[in-house]
Structure formats: C-alpha cells, structure tokens
N, C-alpha and C. Protein backbone atom coordinates (compact mmCIF):
# COMPACT_ATOMS: atom_id res chain seq x y z
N UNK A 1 -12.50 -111.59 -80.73
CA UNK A 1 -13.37 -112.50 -81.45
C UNK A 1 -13.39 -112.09 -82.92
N UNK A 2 -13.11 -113.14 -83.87
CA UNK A 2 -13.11 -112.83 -85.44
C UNK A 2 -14.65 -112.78 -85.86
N UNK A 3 -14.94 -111.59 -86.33
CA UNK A 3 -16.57 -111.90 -86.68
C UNK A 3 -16.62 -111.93 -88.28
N UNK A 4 -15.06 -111.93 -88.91
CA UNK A 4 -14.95 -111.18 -90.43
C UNK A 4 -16.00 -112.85 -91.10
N UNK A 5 -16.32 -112.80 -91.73
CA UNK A 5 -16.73 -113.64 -92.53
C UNK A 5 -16.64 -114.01 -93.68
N UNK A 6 -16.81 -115.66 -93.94
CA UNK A 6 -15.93 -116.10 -95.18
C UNK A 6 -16.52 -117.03 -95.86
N UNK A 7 -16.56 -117.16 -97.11
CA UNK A 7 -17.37 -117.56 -98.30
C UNK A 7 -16.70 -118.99 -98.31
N UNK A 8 -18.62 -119.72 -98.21
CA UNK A 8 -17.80 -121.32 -98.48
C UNK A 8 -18.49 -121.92 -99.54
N UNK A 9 -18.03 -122.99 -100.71
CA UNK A 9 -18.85 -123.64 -101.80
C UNK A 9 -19.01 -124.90 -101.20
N UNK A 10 -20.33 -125.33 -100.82
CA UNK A 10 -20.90 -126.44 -100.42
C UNK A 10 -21.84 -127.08 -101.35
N UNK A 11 -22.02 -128.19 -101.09
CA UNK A 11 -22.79 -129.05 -101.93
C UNK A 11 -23.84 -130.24 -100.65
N UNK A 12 -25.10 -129.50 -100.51
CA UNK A 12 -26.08 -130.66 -100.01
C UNK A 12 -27.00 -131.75 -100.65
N UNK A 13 -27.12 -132.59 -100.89
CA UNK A 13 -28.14 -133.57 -101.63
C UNK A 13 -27.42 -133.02 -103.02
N UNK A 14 -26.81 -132.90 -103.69
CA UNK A 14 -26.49 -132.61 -104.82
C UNK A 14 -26.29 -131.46 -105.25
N UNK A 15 -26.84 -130.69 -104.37
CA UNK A 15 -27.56 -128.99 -104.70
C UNK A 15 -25.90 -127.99 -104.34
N UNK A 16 -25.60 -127.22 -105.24
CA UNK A 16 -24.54 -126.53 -104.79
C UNK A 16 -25.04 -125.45 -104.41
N UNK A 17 -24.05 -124.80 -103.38
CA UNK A 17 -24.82 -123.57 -103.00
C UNK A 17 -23.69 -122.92 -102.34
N UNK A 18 -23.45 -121.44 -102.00
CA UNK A 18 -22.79 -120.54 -101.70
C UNK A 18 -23.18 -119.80 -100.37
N UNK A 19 -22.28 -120.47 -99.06
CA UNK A 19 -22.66 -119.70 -97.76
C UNK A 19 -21.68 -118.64 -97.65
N UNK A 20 -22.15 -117.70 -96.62
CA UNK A 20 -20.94 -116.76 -95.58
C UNK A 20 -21.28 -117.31 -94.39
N UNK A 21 -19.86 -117.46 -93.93
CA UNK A 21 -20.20 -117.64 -92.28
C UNK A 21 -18.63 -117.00 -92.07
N UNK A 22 -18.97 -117.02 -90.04
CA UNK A 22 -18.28 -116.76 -89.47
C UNK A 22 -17.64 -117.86 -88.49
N UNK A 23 -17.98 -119.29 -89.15
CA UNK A 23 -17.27 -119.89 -88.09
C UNK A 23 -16.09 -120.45 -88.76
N UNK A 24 -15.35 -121.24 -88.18
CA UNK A 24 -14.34 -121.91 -88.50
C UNK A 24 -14.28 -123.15 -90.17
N UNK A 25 -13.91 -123.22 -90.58
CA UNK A 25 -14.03 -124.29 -92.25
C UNK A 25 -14.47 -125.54 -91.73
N UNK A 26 -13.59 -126.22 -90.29
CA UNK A 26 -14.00 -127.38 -89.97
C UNK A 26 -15.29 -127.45 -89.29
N UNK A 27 -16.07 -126.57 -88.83
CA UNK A 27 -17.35 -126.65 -88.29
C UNK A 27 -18.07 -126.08 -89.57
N UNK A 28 -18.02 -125.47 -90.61
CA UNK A 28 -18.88 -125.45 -91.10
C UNK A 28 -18.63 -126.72 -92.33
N UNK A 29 -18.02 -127.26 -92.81
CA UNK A 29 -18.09 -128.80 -93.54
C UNK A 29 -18.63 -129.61 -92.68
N UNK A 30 -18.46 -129.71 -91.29
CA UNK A 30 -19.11 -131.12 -90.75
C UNK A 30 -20.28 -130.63 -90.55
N UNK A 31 -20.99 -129.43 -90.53
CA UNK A 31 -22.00 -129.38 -90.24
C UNK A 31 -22.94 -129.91 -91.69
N UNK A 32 -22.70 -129.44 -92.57
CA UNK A 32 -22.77 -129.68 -94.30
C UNK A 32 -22.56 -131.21 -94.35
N UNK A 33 -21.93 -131.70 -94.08
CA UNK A 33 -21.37 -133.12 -93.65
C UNK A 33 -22.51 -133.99 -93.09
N UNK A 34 -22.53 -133.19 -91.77
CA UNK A 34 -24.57 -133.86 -91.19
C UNK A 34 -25.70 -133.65 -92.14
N UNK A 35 -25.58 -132.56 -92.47
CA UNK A 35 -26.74 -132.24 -93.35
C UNK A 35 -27.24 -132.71 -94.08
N UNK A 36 -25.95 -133.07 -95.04
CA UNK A 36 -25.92 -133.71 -96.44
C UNK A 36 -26.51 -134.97 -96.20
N UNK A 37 -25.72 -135.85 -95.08
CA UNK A 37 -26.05 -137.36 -94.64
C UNK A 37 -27.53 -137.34 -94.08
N UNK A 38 -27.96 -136.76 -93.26
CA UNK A 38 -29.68 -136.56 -93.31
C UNK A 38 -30.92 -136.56 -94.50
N UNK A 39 -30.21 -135.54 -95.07
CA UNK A 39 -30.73 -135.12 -96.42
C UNK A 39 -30.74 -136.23 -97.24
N UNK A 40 -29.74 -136.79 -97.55
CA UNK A 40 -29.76 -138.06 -98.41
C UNK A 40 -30.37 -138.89 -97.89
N UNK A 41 -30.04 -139.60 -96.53
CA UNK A 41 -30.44 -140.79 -96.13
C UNK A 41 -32.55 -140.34 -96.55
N UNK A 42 -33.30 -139.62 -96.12
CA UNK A 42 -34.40 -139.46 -96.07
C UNK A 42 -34.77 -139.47 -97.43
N UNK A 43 -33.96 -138.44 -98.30
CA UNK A 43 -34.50 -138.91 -99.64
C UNK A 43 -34.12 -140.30 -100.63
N UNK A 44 -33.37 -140.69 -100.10
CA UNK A 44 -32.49 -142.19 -100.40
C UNK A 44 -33.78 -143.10 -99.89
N UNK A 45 -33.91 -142.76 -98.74
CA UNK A 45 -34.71 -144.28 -98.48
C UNK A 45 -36.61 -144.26 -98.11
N UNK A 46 -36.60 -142.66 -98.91
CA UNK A 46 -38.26 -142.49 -98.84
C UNK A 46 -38.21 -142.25 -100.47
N UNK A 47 -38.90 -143.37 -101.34
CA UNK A 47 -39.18 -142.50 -102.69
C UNK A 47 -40.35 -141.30 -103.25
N UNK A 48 -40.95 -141.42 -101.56
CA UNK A 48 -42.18 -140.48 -102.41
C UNK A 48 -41.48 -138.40 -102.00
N UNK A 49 -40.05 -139.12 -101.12
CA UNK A 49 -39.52 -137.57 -100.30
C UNK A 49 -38.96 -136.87 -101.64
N UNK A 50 -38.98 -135.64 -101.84
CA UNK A 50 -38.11 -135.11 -102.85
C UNK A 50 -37.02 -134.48 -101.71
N UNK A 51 -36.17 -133.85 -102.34
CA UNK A 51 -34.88 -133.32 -101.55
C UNK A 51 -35.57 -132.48 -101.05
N UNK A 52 -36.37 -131.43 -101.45
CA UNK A 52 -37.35 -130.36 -100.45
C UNK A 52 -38.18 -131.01 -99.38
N UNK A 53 -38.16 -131.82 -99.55
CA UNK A 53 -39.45 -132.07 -98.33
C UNK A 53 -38.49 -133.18 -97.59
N UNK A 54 -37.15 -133.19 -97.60
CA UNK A 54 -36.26 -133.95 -97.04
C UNK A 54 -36.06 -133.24 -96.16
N UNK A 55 -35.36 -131.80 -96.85
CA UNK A 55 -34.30 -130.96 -96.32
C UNK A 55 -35.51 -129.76 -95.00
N UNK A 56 -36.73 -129.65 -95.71
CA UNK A 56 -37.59 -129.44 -94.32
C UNK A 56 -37.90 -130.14 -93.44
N UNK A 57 -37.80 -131.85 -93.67
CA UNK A 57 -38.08 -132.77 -92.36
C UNK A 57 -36.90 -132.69 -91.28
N UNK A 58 -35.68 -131.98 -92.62
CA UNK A 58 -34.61 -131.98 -90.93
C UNK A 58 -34.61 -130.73 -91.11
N UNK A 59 -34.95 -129.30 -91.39
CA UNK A 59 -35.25 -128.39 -90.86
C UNK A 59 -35.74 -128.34 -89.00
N UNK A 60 -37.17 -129.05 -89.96
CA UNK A 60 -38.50 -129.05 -88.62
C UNK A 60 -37.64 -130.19 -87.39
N UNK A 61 -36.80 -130.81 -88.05
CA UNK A 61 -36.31 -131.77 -86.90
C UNK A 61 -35.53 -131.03 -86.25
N UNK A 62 -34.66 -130.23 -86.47
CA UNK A 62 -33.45 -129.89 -86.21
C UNK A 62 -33.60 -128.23 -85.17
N UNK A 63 -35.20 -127.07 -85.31
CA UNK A 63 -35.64 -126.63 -84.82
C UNK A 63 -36.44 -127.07 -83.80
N UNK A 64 -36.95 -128.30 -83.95
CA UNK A 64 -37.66 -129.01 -82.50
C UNK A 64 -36.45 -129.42 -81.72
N UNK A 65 -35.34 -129.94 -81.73
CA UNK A 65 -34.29 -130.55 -81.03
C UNK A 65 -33.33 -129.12 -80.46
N UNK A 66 -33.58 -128.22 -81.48
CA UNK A 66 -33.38 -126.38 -80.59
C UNK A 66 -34.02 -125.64 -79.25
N UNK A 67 -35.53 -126.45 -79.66
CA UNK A 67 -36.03 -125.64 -78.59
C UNK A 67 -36.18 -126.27 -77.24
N UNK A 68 -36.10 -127.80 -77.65
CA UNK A 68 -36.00 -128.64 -76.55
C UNK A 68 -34.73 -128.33 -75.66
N UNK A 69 -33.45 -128.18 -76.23
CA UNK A 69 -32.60 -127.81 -75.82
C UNK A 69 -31.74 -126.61 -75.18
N UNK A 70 -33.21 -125.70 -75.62
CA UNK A 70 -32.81 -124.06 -74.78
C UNK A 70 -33.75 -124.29 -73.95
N UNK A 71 -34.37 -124.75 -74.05
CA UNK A 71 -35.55 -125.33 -72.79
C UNK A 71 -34.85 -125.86 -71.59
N UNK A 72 -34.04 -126.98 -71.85
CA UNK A 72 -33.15 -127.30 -71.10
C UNK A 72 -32.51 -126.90 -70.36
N UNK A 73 -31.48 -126.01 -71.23
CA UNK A 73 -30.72 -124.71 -70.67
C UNK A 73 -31.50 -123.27 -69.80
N UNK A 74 -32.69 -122.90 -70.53
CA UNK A 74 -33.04 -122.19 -69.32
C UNK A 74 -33.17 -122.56 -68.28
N UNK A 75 -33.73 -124.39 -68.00
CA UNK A 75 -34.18 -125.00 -66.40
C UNK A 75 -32.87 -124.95 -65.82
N UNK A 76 -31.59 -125.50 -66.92
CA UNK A 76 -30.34 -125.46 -65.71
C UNK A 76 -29.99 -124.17 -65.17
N UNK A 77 -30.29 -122.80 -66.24
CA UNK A 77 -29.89 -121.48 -65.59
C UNK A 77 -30.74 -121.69 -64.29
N UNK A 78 -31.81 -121.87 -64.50
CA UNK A 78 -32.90 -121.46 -63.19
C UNK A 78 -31.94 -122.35 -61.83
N UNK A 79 -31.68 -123.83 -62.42
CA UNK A 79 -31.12 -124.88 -60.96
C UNK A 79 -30.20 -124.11 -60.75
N UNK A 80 -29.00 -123.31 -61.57
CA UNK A 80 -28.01 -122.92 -60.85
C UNK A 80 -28.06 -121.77 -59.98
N UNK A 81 -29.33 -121.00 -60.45
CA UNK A 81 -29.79 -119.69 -59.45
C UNK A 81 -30.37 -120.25 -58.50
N UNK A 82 -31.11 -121.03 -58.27
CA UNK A 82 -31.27 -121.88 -56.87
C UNK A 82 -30.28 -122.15 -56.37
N UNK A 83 -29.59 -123.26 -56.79
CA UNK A 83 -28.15 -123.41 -56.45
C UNK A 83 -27.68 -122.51 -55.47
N UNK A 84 -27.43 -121.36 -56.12
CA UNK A 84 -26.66 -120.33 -55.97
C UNK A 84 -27.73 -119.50 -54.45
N UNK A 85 -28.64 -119.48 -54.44
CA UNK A 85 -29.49 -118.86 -53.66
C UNK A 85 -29.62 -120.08 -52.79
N UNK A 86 -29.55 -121.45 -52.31
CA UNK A 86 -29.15 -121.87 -50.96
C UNK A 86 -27.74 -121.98 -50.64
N UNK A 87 -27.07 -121.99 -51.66
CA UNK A 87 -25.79 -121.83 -51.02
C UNK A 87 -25.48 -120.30 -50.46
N UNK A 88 -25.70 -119.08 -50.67
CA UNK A 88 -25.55 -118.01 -49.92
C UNK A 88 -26.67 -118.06 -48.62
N UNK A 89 -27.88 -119.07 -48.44
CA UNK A 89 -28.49 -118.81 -47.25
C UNK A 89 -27.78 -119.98 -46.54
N UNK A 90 -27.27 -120.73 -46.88
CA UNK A 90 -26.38 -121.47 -46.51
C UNK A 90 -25.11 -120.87 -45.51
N UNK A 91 -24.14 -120.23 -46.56
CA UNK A 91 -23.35 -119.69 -45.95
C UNK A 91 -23.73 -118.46 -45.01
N UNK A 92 -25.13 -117.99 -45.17
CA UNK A 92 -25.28 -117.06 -44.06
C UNK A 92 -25.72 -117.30 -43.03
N UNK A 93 -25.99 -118.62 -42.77
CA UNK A 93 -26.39 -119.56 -41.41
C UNK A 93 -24.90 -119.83 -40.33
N UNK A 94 -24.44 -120.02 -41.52
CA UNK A 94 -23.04 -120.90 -40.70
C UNK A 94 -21.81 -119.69 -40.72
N UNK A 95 -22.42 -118.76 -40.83
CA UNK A 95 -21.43 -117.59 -40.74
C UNK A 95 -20.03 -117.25 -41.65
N UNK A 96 -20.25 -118.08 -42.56
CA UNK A 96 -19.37 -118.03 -43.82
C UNK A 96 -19.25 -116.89 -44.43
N UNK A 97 -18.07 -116.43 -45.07
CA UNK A 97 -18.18 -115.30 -45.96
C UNK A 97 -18.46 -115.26 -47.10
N UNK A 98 -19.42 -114.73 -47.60
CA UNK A 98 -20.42 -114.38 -48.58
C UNK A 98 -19.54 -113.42 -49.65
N UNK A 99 -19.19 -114.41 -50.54
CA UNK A 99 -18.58 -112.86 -51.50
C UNK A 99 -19.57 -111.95 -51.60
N UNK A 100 -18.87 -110.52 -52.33
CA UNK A 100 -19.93 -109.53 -52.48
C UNK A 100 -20.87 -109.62 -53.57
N UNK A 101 -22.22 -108.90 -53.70
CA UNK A 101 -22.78 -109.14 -54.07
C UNK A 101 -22.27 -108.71 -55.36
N UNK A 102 -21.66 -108.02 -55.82
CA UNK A 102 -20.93 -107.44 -57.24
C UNK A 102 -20.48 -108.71 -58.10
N UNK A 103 -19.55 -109.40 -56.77
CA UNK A 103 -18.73 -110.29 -57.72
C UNK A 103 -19.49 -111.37 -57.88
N UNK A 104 -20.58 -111.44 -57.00
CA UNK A 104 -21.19 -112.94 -56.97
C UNK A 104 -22.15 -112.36 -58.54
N UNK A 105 -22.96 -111.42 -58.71
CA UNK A 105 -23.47 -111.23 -59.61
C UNK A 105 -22.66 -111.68 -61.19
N UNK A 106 -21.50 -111.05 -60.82
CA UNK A 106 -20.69 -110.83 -62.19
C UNK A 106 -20.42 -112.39 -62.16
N UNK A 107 -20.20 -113.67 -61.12
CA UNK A 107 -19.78 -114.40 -62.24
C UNK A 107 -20.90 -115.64 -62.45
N UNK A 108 -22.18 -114.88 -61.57
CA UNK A 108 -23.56 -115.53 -62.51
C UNK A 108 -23.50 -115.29 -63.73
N UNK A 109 -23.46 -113.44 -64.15
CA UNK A 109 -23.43 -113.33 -65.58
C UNK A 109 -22.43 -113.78 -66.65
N UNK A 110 -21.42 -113.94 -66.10
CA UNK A 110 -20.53 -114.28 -66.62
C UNK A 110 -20.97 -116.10 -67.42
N UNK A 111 -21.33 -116.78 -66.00
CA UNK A 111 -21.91 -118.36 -66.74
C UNK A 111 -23.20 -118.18 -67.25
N UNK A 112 -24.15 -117.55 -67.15
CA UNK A 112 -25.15 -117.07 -67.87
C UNK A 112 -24.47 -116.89 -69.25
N UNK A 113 -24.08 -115.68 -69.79
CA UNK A 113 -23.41 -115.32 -70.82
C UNK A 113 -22.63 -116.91 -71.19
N UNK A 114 -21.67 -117.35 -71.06
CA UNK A 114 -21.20 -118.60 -71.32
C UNK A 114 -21.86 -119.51 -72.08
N UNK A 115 -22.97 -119.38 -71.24
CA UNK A 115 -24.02 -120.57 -71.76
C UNK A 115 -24.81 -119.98 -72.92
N UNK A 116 -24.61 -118.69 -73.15
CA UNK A 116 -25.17 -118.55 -73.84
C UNK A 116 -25.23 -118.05 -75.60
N UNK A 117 -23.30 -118.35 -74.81
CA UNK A 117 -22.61 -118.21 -76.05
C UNK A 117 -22.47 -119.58 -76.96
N UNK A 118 -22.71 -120.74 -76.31
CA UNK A 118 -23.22 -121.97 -76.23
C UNK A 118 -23.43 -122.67 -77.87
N UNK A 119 -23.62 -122.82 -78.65
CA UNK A 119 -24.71 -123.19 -79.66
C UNK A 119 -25.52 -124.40 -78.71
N UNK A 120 -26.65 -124.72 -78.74
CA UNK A 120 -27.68 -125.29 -77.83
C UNK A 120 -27.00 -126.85 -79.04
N UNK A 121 -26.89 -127.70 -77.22
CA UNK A 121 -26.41 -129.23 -77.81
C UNK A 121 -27.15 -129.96 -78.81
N UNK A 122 -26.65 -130.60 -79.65
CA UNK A 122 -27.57 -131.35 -80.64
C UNK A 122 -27.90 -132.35 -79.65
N UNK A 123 -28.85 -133.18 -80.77
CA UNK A 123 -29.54 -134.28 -79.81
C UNK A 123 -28.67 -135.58 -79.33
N UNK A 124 -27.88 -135.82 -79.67
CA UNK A 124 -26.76 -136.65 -79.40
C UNK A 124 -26.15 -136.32 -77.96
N UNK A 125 -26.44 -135.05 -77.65
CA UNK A 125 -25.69 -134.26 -76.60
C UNK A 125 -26.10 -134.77 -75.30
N UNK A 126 -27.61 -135.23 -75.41
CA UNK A 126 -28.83 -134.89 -73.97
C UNK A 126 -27.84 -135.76 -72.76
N UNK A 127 -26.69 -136.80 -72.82
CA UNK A 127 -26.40 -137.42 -72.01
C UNK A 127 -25.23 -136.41 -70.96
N UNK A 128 -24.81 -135.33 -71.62
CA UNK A 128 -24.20 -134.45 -71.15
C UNK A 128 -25.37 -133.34 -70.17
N UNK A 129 -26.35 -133.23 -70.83
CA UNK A 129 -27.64 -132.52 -70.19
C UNK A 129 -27.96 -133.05 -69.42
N UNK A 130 -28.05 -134.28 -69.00
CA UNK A 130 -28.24 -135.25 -67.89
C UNK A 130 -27.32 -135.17 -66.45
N UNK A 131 -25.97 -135.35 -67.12
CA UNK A 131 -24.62 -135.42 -66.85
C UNK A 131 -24.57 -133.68 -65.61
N UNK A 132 -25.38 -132.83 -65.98
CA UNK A 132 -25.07 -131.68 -65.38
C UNK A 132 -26.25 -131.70 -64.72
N UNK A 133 -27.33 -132.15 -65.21
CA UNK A 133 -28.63 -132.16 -64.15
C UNK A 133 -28.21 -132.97 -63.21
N UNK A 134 -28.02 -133.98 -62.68
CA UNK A 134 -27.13 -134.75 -61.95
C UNK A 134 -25.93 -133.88 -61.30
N UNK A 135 -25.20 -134.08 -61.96
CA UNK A 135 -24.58 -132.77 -61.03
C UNK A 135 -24.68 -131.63 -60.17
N UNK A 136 -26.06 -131.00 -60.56
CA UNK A 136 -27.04 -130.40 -60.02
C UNK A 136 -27.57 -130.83 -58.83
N UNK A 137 -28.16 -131.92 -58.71
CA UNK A 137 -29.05 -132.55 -57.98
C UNK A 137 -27.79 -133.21 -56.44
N UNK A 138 -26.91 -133.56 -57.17
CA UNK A 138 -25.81 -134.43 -56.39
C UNK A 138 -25.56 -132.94 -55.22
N UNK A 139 -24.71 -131.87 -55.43
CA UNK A 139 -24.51 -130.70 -54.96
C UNK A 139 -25.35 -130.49 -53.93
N UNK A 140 -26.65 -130.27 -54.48
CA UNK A 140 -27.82 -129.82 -53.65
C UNK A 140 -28.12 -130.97 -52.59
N UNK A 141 -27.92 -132.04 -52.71
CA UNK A 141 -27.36 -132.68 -51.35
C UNK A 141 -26.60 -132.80 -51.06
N UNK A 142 -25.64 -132.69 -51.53
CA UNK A 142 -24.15 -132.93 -50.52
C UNK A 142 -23.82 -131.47 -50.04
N UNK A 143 -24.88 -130.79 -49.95
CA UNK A 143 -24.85 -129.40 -49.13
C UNK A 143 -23.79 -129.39 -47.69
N UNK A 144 -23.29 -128.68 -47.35
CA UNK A 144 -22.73 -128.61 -46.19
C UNK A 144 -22.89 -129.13 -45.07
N UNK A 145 -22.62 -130.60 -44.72
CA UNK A 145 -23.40 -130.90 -43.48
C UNK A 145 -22.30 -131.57 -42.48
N UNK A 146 -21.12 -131.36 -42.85
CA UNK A 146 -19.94 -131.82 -41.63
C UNK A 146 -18.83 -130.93 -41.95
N UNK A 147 -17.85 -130.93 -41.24
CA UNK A 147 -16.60 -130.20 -41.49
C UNK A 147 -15.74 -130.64 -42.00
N UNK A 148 -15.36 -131.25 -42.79
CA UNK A 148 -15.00 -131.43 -44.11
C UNK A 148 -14.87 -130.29 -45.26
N UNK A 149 -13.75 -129.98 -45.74
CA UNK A 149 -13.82 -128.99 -46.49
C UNK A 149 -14.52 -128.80 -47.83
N UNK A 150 -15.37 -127.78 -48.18
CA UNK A 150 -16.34 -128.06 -49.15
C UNK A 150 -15.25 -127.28 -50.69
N UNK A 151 -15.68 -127.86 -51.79
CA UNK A 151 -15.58 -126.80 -53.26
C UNK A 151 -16.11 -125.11 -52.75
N UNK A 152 -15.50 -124.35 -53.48
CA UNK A 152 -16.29 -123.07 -53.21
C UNK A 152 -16.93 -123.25 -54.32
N UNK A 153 -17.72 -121.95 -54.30
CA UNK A 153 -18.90 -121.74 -54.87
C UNK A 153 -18.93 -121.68 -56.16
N UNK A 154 -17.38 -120.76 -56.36
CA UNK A 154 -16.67 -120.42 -57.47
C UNK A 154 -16.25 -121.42 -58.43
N UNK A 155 -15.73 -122.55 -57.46
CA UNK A 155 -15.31 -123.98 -58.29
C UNK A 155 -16.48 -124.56 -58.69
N UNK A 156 -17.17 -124.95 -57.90
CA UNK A 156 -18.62 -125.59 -58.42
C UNK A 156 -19.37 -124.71 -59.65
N UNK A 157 -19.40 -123.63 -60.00
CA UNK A 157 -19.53 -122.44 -61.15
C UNK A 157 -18.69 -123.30 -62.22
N UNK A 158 -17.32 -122.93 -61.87
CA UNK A 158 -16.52 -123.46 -63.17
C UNK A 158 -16.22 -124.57 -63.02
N UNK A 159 -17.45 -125.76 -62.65
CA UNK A 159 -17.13 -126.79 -62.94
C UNK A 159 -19.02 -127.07 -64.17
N UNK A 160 -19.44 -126.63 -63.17
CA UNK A 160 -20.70 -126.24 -64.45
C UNK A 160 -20.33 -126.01 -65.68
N UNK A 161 -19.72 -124.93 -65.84
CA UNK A 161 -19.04 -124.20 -66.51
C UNK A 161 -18.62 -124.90 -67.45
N UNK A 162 -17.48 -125.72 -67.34
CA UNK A 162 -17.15 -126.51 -68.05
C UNK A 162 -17.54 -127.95 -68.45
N UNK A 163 -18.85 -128.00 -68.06
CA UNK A 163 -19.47 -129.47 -68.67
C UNK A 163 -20.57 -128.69 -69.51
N UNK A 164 -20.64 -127.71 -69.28
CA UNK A 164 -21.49 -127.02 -71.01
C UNK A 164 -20.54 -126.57 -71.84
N UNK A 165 -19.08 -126.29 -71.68
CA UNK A 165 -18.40 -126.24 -72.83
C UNK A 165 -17.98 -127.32 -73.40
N UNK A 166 -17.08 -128.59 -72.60
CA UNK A 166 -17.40 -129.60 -72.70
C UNK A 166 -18.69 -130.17 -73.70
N UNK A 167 -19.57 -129.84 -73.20
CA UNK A 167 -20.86 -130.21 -73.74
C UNK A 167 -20.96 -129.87 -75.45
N UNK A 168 -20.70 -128.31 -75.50
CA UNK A 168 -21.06 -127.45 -77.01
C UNK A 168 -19.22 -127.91 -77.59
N UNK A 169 -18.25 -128.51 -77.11
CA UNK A 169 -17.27 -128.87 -77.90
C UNK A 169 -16.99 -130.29 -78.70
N UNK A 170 -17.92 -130.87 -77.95
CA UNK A 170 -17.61 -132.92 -78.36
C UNK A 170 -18.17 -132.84 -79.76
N UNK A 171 -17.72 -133.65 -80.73
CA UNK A 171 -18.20 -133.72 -82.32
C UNK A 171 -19.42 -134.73 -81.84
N UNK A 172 -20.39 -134.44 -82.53
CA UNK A 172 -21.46 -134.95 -82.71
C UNK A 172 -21.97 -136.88 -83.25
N UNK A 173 -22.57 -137.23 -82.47
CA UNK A 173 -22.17 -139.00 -82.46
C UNK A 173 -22.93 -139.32 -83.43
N UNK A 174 -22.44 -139.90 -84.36
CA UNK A 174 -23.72 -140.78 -85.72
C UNK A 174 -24.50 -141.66 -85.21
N UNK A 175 -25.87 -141.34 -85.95
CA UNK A 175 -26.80 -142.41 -85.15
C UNK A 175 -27.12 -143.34 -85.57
C-alpha cells in the first residue's frame, strides 16, 4: 500500500488552496469537483450564504451523511455475524462441516477489516445499502431447507464482500 503522499493545487468556490493526500489525483479532483459544485451551487443560489457558511452547510451535510452511513455499516457487520451464527447452528444440526473456528474467525476479520477499509458510501450510494440489506434478508430465508446444493459460507462472505466494494468503487451520481 502507497501511503507516500502528494501535494495537490486545488481551487474551491474560487478559494485556492494547497492539500497533501494520499490518494490517487483522480479521486482527489473529483472529490474537489463535488465540492466545488456544492459550494457554488449554495452560494450561487442563496445570496444571503457567503462561501463560509456554504462550505460548512456541506461540511455539516457531508458529516451527517458519514454517520448515517457507518451506522449502516455497523448494522450490516452485526446482520452478517448473525448471519454467520445461524449458519454454523445450522450446519451443526444437519451435521455439516463447520470450518474451524480459526479460519472462520479470520475471514470474519478479514470482511470486517474490508469494510472497513471502505470510505463509508456517499449518499447517492444508500441503493447499494439496500441492495446488501436485501441480500441479507433474502439468505436468511433461503436458509437450508431441501437438498439442493447451497453457496458456502465462504461464497456468500465474498459475495457481501463484493457489493461493499462494488459499493465504495461506483463514481458518485449527480443530483
């Protein structure tokens, strides 16, 4: 992982200014990109907004749509530890083999960690948050109930898995 960090000249609402970051040039312009277009539109079409009291309305917006969204993410950690805890009393009914508890741990932490490497979805995102709560919900009934061969446990993981990367990769939809 590159953590070196690199100097960018941006310009929001007019205002130039000098970041470091560590992410990539194209995520940090489009993010500057949103910003800017927020920033303006509010002070563009409020005359009593100055650019400060713009650039804190999407502050305060943009920290409420954070916490809503790790909020989120903790309830899905919690569904998938449920999840995960009837499907092993599950498989210990029907005499299934139970990976060990090592590996089953490691690749909770593993999607734990994942998710949490995450940046938490913008608000544009929630249909993907949906998209996995549903997914969630679907699973937990279509629990094991004929012989029919099921997903393992493992697949259903990295299929989670990948509708929150999925999720933290799609460019962000204009509203």
């Amino acid at each position: 992982m590159n953590t070196e960090k690199k100097r960018y000249n941006i310009q929001i609402a007019g205002i130039q200014f000098t970041v470091l970051s560590d992410e990539p040039e194209d995520f940090v312009l489009s993010t500057v990109d949103m910003l800017d277009r927020r920033v303006s539109d509010l002070f563009v079409h409020n005359k009593r907004c100055s650019k400060l009291d713009a650039a804190i309305l999407c502050a305060l917006d943009e920290m409420s749509e954070r916490r809503k969204a790790e909020k989120k993410i903790r309830n899905l950690e919690t569904q998938i530890s449920l999840y995960e805890a009837r499907m092993k009393k599950a498989g210990e009914k029907d005499g299934s083999a139970s990976p060990a508890p090592e590996a089953e741990a490691a690749e909770v932490q593993q999607l734990h960690v994942s998710a949490a490497e995450q940046q938490p979805p913008v608000p544009q995102h929630n249909d993907k948050l949906r998209e996995i709560e549903s997914l969630l919900r679907r699973r937990g009934e279509d629990a094991p109930k004929s012989d029919a061969p099921q997903d393992s446990r493992t697949d259903k993981l990295r299929q989670i898995e990948g509708l929150l990367r999925q999720n933290a990769a799609q460019p962000p939809h204009d509203d």
